[in-house]
N, C-alpha and C. Protein backbone atom coordinates (compact mmCIF):
# COMPACT_ATOMS: atom_id res chain seq x y z
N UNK A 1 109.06 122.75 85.68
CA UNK A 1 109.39 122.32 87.03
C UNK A 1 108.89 120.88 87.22
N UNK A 2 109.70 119.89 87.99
CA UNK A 2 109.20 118.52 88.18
C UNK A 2 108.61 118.49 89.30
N UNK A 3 108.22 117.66 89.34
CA UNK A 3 106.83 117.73 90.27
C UNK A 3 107.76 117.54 91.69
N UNK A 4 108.57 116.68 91.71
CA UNK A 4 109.68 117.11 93.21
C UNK A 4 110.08 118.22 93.99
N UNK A 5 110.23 119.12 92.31
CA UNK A 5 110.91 120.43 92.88
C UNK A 5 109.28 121.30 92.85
N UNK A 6 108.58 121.15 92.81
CA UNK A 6 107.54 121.58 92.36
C UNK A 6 106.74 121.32 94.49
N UNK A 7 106.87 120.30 94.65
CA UNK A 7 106.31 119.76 96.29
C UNK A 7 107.75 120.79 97.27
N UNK A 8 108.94 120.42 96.61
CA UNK A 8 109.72 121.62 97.60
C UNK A 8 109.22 122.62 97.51
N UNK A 9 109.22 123.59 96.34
CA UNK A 9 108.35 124.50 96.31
C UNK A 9 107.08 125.51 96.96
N UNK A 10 106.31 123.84 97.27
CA UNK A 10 105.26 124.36 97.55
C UNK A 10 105.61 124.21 99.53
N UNK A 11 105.86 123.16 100.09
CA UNK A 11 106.12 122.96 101.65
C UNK A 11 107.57 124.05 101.87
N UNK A 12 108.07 124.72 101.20
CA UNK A 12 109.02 126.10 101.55
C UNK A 12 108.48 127.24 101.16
N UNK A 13 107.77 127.34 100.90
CA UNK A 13 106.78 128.61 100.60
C UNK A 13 106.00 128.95 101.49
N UNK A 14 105.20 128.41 102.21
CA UNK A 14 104.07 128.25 103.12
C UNK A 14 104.29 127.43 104.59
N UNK A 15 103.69 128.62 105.38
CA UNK A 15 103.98 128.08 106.90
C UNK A 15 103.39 126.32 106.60
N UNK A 16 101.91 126.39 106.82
CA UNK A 16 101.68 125.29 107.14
C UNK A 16 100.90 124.26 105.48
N UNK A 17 101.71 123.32 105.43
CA UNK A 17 100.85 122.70 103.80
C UNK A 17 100.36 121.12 104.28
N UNK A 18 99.35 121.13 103.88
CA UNK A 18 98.62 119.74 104.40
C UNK A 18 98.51 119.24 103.01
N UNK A 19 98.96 117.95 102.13
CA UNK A 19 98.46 116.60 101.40
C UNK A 19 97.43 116.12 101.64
N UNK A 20 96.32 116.36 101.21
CA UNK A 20 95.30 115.52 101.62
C UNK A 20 94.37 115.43 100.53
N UNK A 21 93.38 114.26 100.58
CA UNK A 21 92.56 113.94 100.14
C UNK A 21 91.36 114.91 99.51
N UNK A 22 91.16 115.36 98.78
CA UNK A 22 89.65 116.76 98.75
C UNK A 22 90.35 118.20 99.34
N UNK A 23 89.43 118.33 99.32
CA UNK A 23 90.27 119.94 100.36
C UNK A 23 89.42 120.00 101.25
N UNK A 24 89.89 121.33 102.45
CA UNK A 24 89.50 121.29 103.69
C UNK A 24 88.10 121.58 103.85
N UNK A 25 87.20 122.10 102.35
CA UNK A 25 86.27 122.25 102.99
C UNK A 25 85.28 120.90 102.95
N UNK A 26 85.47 120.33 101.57
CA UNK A 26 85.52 118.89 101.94
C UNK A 26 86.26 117.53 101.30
N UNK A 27 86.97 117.02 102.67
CA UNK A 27 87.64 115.94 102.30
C UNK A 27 87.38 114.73 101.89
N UNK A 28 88.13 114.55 101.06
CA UNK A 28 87.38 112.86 100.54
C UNK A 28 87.87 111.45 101.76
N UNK A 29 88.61 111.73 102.29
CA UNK A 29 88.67 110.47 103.62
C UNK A 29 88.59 111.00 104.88
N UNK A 30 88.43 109.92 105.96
CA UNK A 30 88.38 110.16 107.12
C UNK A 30 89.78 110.80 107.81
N UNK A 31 90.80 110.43 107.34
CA UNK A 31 91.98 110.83 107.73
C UNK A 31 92.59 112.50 107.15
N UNK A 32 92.11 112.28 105.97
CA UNK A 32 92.22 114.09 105.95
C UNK A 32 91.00 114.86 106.50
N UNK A 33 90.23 114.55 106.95
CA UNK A 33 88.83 115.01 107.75
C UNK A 33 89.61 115.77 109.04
N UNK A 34 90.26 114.45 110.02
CA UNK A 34 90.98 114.64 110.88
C UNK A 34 91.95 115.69 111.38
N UNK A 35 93.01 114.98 109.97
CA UNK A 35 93.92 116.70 109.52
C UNK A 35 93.22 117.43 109.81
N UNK A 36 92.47 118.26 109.11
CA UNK A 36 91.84 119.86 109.04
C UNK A 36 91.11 119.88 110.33
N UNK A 37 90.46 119.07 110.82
CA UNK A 37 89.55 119.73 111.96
C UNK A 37 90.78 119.56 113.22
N UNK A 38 92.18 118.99 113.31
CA UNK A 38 93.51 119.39 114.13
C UNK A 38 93.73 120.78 113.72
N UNK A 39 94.13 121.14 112.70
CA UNK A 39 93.97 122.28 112.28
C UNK A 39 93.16 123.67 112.77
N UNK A 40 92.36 123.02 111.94
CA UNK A 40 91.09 124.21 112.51
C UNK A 40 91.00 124.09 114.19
N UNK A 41 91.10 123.14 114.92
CA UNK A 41 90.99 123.56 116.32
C UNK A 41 91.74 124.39 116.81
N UNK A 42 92.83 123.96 116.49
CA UNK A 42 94.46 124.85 116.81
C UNK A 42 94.40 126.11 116.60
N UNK A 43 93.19 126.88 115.75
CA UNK A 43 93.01 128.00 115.40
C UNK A 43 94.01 128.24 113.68
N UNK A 44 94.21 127.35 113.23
CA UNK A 44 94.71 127.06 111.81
C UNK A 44 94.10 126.90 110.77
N UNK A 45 93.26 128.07 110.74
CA UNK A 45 92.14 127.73 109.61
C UNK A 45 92.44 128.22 107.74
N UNK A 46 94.09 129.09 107.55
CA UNK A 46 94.47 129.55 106.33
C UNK A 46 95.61 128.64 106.04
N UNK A 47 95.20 127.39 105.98
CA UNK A 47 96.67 126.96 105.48
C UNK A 47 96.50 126.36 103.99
N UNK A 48 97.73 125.91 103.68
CA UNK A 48 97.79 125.98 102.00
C UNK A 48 97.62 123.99 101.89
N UNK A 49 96.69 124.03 100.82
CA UNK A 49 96.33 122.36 101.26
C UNK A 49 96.54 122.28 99.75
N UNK A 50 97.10 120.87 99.16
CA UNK A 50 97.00 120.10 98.03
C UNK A 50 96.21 119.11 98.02
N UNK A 51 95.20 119.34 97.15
CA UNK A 51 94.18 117.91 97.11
C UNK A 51 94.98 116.72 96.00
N UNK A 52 95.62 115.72 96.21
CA UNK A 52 96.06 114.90 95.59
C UNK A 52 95.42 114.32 94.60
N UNK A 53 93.94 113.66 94.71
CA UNK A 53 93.15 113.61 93.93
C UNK A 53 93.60 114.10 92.38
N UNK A 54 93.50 115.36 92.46
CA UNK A 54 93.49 116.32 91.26
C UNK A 54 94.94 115.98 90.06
N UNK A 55 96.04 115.51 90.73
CA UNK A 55 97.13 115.20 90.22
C UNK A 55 97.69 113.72 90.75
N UNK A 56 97.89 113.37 89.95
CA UNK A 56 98.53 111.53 89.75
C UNK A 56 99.93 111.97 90.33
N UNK A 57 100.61 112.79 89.48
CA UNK A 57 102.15 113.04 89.80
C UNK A 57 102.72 113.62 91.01
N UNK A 58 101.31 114.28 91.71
CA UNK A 58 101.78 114.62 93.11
C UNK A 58 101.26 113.67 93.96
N UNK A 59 100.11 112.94 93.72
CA UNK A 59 100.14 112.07 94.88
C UNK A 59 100.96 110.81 94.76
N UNK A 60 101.61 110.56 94.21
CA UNK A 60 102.96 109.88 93.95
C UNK A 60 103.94 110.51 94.43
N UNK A 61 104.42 111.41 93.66
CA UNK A 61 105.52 112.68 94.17
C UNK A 61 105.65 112.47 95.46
N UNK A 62 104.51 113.15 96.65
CA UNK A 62 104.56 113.54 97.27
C UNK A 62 104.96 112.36 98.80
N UNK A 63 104.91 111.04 97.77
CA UNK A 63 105.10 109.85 98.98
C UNK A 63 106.66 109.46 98.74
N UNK A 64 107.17 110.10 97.69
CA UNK A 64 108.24 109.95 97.35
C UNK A 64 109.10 110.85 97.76
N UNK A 65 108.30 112.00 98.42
CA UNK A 65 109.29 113.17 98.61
C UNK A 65 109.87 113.09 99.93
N UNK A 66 108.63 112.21 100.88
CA UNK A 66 108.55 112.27 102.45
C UNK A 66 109.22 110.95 102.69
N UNK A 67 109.18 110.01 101.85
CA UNK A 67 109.16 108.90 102.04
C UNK A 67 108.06 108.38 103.00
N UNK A 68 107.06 108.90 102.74
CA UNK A 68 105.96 108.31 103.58
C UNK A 68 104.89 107.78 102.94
N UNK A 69 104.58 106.58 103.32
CA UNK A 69 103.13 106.19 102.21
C UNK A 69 101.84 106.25 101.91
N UNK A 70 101.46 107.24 103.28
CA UNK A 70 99.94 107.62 103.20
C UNK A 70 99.97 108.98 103.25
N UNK A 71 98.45 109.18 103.09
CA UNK A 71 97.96 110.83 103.25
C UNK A 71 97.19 110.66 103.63
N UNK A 72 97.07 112.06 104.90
CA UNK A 72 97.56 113.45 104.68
C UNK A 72 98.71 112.76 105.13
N UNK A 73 99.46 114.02 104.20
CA UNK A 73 100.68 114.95 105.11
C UNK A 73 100.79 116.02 105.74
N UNK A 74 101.39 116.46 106.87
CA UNK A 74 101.42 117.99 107.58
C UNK A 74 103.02 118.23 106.95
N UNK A 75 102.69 119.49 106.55
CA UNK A 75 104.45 119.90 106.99
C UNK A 75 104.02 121.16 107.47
N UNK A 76 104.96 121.25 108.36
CA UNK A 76 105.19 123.00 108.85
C UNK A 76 106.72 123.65 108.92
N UNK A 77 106.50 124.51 108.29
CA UNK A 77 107.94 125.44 108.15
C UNK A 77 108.98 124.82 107.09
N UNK A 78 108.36 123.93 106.27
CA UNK A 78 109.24 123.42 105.92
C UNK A 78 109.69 121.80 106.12
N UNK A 79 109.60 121.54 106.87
CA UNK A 79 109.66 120.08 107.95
C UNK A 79 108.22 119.53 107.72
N UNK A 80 108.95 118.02 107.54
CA UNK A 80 107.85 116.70 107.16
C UNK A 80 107.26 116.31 108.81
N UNK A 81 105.96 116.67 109.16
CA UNK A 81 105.41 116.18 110.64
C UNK A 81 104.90 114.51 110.17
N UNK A 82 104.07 114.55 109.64
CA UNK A 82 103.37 113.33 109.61
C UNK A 82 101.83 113.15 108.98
N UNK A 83 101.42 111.86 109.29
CA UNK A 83 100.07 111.81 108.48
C UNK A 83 99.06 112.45 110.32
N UNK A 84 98.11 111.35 109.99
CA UNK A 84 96.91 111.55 110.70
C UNK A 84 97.09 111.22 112.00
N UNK A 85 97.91 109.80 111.97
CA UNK A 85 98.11 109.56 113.15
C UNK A 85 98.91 110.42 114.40
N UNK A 86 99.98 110.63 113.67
CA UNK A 86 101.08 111.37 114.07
C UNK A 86 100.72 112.76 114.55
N UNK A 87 99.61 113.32 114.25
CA UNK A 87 99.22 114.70 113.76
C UNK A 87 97.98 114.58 115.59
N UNK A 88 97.31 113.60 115.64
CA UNK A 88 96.39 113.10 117.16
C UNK A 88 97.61 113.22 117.73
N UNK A 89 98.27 112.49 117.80
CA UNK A 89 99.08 112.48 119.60
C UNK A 89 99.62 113.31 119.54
N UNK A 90 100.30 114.32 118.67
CA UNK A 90 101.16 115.61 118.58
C UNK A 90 100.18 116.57 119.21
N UNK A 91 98.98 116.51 118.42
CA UNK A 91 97.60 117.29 118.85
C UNK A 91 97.45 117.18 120.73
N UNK A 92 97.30 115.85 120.55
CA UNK A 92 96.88 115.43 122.36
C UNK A 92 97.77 115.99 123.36
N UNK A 93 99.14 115.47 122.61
CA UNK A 93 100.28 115.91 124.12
C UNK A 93 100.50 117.19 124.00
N UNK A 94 99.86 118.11 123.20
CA UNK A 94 100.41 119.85 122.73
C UNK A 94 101.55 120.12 122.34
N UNK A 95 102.20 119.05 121.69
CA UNK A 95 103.41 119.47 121.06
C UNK A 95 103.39 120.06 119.68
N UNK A 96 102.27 120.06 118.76
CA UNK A 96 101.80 120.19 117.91
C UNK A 96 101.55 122.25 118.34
N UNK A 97 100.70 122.04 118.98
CA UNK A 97 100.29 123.16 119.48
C UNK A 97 101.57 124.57 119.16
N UNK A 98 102.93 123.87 120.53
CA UNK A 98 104.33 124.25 120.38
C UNK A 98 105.05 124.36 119.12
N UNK A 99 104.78 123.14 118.38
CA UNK A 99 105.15 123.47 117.32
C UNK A 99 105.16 124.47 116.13
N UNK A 100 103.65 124.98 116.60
CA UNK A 100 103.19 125.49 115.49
C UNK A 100 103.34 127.49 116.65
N UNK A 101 103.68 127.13 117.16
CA UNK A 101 104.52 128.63 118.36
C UNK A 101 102.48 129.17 118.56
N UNK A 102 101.94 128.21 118.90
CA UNK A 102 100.10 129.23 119.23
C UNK A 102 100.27 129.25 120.77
């Protein structure tokens, strides 16, 4: 499997998959820090996380897949949300919240 079909794979499999830096219990940047504790507030504490770190070909892949150039990534259901930033004001205005049907 290539590592493309390998990132479909993994964000269609699983409600919620976060890209990030380390894993949730601990992240290697401030911005996947962020991620997970949006997360975890939301009451989202089992979701399926890729530490990029660990693989060259996915943290490449994975900016290639979204067309987006940083991490984290959120996806939910399938669907590309965003990094860190995107992930605060979604958080703030509760659309995030909606999104995620809590």
């Amino acid at each position: 499997m290539d590592t493309q079909e390998l990132i479909k794979q993994q964000v269609t499999s699983h409600a919620v998959v976060l890209y990030m830096k380390g894993n949730p219990q601990q992240p290697q940047c401030g911005f996947s820090a962020n991620a997970v504790r949006i997360l975890n507030a939301l009451g989202i504490k089992d979701f399926f996380s890729v530490d990029i770190l660990q693989d060259p070909a996915i943290r490449q892949g994975i900016k290639e897949f979204a067309n987006w150039p940083t991490i984290p990534q959120l996806y939910i259901n399938g669907q590309f949300i965003g990094g860190s930033d995107i992930m605060t004001e979604m958080y703030q205005s509760g659309e995030l919240r909606d999104l995620l049907k809590i």
